[in-house]
N, C-alpha and C. Protein backbone atom coordinates (compact mmCIF):
# COMPACT_ATOMS: atom_id res chain seq x y z
N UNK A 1 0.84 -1.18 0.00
CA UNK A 1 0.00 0.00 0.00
C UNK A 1 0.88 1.23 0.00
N UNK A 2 0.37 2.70 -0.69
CA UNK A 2 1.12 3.64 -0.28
C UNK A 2 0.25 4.43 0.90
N UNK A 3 0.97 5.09 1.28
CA UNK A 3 0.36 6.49 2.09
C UNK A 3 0.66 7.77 1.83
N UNK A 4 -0.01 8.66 1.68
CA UNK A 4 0.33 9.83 0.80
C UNK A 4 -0.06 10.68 1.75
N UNK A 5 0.85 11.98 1.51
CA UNK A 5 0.76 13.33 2.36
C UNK A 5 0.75 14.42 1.73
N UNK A 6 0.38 15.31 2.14
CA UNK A 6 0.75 16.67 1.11
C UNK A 6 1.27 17.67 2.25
N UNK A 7 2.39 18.25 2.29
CA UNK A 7 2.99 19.07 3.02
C UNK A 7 3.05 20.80 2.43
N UNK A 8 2.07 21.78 3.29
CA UNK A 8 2.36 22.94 2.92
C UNK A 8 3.60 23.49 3.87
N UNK A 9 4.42 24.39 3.59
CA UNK A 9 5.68 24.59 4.45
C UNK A 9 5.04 26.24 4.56
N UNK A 10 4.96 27.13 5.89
CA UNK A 10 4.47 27.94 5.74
C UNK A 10 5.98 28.88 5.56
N UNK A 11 5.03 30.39 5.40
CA UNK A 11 5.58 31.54 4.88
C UNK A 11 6.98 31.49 5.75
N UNK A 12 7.80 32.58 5.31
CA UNK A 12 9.53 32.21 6.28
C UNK A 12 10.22 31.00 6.86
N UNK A 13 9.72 29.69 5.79
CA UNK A 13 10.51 28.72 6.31
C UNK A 13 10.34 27.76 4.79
N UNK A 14 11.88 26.70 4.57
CA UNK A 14 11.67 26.43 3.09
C UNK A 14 11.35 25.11 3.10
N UNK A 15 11.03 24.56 1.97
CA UNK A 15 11.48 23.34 1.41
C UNK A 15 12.46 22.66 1.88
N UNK A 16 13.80 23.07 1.79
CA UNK A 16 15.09 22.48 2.20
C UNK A 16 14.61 21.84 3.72
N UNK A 17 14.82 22.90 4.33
CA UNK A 17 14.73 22.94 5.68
C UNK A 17 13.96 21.48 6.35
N UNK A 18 12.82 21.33 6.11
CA UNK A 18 11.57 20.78 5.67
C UNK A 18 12.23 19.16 5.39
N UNK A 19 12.79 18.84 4.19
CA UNK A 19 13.06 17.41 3.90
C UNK A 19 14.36 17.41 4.43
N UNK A 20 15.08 18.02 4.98
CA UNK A 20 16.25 17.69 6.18
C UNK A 20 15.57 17.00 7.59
N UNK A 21 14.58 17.72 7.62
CA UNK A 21 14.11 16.55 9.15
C UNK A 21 13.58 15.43 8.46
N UNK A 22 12.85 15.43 7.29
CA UNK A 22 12.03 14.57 6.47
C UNK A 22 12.81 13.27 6.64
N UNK A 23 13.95 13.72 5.56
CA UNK A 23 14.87 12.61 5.83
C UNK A 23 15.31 12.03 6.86
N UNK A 24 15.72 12.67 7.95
CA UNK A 24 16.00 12.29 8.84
C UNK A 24 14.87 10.89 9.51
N UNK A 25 13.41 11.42 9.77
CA UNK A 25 12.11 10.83 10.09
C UNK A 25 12.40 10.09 9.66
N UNK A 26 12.68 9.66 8.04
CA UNK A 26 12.28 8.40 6.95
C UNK A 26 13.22 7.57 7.23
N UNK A 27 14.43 7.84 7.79
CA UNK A 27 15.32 6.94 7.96
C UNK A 27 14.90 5.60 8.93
N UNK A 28 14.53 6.83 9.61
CA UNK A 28 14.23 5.60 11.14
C UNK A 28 13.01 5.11 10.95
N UNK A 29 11.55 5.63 10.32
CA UNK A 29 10.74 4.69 9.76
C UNK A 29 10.92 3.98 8.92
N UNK A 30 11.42 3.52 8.26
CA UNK A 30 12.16 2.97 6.73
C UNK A 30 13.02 1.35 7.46
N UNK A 31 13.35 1.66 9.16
CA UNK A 31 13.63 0.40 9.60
C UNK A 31 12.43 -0.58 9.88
N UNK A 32 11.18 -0.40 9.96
CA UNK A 32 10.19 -0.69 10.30
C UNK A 32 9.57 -2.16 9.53
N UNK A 33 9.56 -3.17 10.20
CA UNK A 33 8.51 -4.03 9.14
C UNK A 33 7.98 -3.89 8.54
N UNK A 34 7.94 -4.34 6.64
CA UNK A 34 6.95 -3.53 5.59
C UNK A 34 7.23 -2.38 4.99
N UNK A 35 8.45 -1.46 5.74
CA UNK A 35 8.73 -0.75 5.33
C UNK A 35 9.29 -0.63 3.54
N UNK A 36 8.72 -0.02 2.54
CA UNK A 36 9.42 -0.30 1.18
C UNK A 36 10.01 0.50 0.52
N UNK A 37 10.34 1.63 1.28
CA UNK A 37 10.51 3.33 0.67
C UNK A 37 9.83 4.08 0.91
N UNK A 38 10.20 5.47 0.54
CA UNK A 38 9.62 6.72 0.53
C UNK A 38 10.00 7.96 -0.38
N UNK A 39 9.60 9.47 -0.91
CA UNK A 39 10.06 10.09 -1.29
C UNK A 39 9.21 11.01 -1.27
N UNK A 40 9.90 12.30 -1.34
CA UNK A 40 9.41 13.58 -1.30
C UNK A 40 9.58 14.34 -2.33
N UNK A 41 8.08 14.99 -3.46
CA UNK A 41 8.31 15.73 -4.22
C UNK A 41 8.37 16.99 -4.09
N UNK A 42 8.37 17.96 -4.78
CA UNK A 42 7.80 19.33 -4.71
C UNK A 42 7.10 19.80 -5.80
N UNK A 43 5.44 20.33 -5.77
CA UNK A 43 5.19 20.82 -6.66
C UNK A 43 5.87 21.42 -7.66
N UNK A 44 5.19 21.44 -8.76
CA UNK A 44 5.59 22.57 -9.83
C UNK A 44 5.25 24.04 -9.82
N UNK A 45 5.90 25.23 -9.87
CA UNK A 45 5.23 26.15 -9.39
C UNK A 45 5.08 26.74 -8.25
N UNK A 46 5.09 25.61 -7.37
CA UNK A 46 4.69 26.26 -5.87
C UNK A 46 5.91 25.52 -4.97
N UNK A 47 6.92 26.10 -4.72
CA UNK A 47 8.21 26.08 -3.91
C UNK A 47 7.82 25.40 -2.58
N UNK A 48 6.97 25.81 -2.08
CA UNK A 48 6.42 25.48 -0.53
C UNK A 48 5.25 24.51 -0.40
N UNK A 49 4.70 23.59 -1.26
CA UNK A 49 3.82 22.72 -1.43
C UNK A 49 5.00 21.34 -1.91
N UNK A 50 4.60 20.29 -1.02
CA UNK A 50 5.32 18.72 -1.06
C UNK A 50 4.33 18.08 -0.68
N UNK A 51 5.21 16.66 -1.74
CA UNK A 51 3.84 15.59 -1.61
C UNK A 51 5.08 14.24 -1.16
N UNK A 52 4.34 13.65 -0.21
CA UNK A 52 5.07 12.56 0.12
C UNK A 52 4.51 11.46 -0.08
N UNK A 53 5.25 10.42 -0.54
CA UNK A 53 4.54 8.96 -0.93
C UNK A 53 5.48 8.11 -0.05
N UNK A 54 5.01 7.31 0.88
CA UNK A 54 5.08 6.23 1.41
C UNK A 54 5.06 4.83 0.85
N UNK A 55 5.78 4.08 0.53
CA UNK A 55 5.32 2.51 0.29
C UNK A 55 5.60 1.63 1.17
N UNK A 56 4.53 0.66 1.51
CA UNK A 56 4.41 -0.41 2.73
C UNK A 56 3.80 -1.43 2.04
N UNK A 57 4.35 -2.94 2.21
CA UNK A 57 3.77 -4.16 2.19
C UNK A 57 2.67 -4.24 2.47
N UNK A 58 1.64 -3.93 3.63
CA UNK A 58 0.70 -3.93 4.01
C UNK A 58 0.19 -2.84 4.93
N UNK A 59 -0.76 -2.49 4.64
CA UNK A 59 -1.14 -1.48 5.69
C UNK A 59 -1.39 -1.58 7.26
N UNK A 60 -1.15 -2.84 7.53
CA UNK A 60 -1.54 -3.73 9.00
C UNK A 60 0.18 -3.10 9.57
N UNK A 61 1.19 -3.47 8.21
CA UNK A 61 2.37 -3.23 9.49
C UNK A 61 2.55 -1.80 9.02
N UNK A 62 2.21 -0.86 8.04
CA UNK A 62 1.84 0.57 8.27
C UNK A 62 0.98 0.89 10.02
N UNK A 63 0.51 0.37 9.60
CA UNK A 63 -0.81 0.58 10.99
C UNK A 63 0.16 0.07 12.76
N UNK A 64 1.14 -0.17 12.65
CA UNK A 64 1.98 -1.33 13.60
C UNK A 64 2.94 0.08 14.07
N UNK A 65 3.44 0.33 12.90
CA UNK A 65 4.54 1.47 13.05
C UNK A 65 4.06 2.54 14.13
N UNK A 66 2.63 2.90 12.79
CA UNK A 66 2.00 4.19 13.83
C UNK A 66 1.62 4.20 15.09
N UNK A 67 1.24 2.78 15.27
CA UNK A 67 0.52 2.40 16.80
C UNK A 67 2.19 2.58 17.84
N UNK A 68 3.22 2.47 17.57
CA UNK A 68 3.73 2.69 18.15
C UNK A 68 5.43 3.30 17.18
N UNK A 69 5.07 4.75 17.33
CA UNK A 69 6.33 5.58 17.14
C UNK A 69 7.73 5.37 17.46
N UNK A 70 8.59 5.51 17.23
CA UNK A 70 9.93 5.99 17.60
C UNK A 70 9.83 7.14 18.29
N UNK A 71 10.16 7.54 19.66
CA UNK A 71 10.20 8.92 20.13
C UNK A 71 11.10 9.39 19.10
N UNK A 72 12.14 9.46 18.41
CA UNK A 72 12.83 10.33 17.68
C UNK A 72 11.87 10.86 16.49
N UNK A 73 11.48 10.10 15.94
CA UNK A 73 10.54 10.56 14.85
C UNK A 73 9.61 11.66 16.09
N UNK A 74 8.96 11.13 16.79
CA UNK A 74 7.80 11.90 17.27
C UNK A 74 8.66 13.12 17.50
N UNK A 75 9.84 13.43 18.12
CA UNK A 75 10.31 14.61 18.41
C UNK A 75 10.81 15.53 16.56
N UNK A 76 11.11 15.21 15.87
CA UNK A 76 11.23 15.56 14.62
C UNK A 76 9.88 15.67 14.38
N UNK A 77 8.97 15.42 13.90
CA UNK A 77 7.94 15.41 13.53
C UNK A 77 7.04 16.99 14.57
N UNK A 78 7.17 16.54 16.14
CA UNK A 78 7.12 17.97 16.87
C UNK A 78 7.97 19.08 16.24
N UNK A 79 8.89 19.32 16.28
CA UNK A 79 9.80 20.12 15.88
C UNK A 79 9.54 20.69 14.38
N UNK A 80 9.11 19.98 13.62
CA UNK A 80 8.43 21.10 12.25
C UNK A 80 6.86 21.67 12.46
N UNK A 81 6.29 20.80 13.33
CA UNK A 81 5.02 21.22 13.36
C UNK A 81 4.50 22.93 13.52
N UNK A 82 5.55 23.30 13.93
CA UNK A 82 5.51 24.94 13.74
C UNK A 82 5.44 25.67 12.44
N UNK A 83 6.57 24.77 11.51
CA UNK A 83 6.73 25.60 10.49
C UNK A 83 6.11 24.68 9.27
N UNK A 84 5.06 23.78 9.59
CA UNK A 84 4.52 22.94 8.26
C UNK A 84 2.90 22.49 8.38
N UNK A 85 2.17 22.56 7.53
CA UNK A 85 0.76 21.78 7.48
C UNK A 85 0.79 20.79 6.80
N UNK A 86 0.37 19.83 7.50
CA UNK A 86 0.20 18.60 6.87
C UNK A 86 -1.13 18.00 7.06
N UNK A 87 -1.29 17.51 5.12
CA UNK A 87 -2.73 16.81 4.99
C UNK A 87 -2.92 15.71 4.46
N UNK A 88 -3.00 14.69 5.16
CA UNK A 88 -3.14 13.50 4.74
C UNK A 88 -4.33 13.03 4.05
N UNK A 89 -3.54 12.72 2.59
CA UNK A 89 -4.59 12.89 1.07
C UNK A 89 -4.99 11.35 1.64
N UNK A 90 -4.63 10.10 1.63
CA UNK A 90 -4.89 9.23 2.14
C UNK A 90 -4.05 7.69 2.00
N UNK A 91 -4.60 6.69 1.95
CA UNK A 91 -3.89 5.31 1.73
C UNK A 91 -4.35 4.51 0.46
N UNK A 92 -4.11 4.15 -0.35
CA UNK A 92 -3.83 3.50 -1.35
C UNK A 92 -3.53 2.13 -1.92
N UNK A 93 -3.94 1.27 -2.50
CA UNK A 93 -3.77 -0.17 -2.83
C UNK A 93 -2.55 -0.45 -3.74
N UNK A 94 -1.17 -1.07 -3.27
CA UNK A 94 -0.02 -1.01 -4.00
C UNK A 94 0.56 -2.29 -3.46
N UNK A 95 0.98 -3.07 -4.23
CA UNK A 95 0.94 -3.36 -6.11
C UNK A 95 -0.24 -3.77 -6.53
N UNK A 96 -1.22 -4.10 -5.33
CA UNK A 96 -2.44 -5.16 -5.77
C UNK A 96 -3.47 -4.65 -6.95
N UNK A 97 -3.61 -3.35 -6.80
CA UNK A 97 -3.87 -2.73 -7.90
C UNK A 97 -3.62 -1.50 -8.23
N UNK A 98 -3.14 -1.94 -9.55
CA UNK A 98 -2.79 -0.50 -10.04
C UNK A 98 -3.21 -0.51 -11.79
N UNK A 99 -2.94 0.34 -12.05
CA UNK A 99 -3.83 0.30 -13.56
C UNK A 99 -2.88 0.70 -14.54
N UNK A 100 -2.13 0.83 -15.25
CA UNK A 100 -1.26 1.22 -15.87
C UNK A 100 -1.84 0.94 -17.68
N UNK A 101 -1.81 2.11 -18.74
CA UNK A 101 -1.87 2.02 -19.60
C UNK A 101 -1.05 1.18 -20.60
N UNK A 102 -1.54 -0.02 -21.80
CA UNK A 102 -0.66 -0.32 -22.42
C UNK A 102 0.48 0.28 -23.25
């Protein structure tokens, strides 16, 4: 499955800034059972709008992670909450289906 986010970064604080803790977070979730990757885009156009995609084996050990955090993530994750909105677009069926044009 994926999990998808959309990150607004507000006014006086960047992008950069932003996927430096990102990364950091993803590292240590990324050890997680199920864990399959992650990455962070940035709109086109809009400097301060990111979209994050998650991939997980299953959403049960997605659901495992969240039920129980890493305090480091939770303290990273505190620590931007000042300077970011985040909206979770939602969860997704991956590889089981996907549709791809011939």
């Amino acid at each position: 499955m994926i999990f998808v986010f959309e990150v607004q970064v507000r006014p006086g604080h960047t992008a950069e800034a932003y996927a430096e803790a990102w990364v950091r977070a993803s590292e240590i979730i990324q050890r997680a059972p199920g864990a399959r990757g992650t990455r962070l885009h940035r709109r086109i156009g809009d400097d301060h709008r990111l979209l994050a995609i998650a991939s997980w084996d299953s959403k049960a050990q997605r659901d495992a992670m969240e039920a129980n955090p890493s305090a480091e993530v939770q303290r990273i994750i505190a620590e931007q909450a000042e300077f970011v909105d985040v909206r979770v677009i939602g969860e997704f069926d991956d590889p089981d289906w996907i549709v791809n044009p011939r």
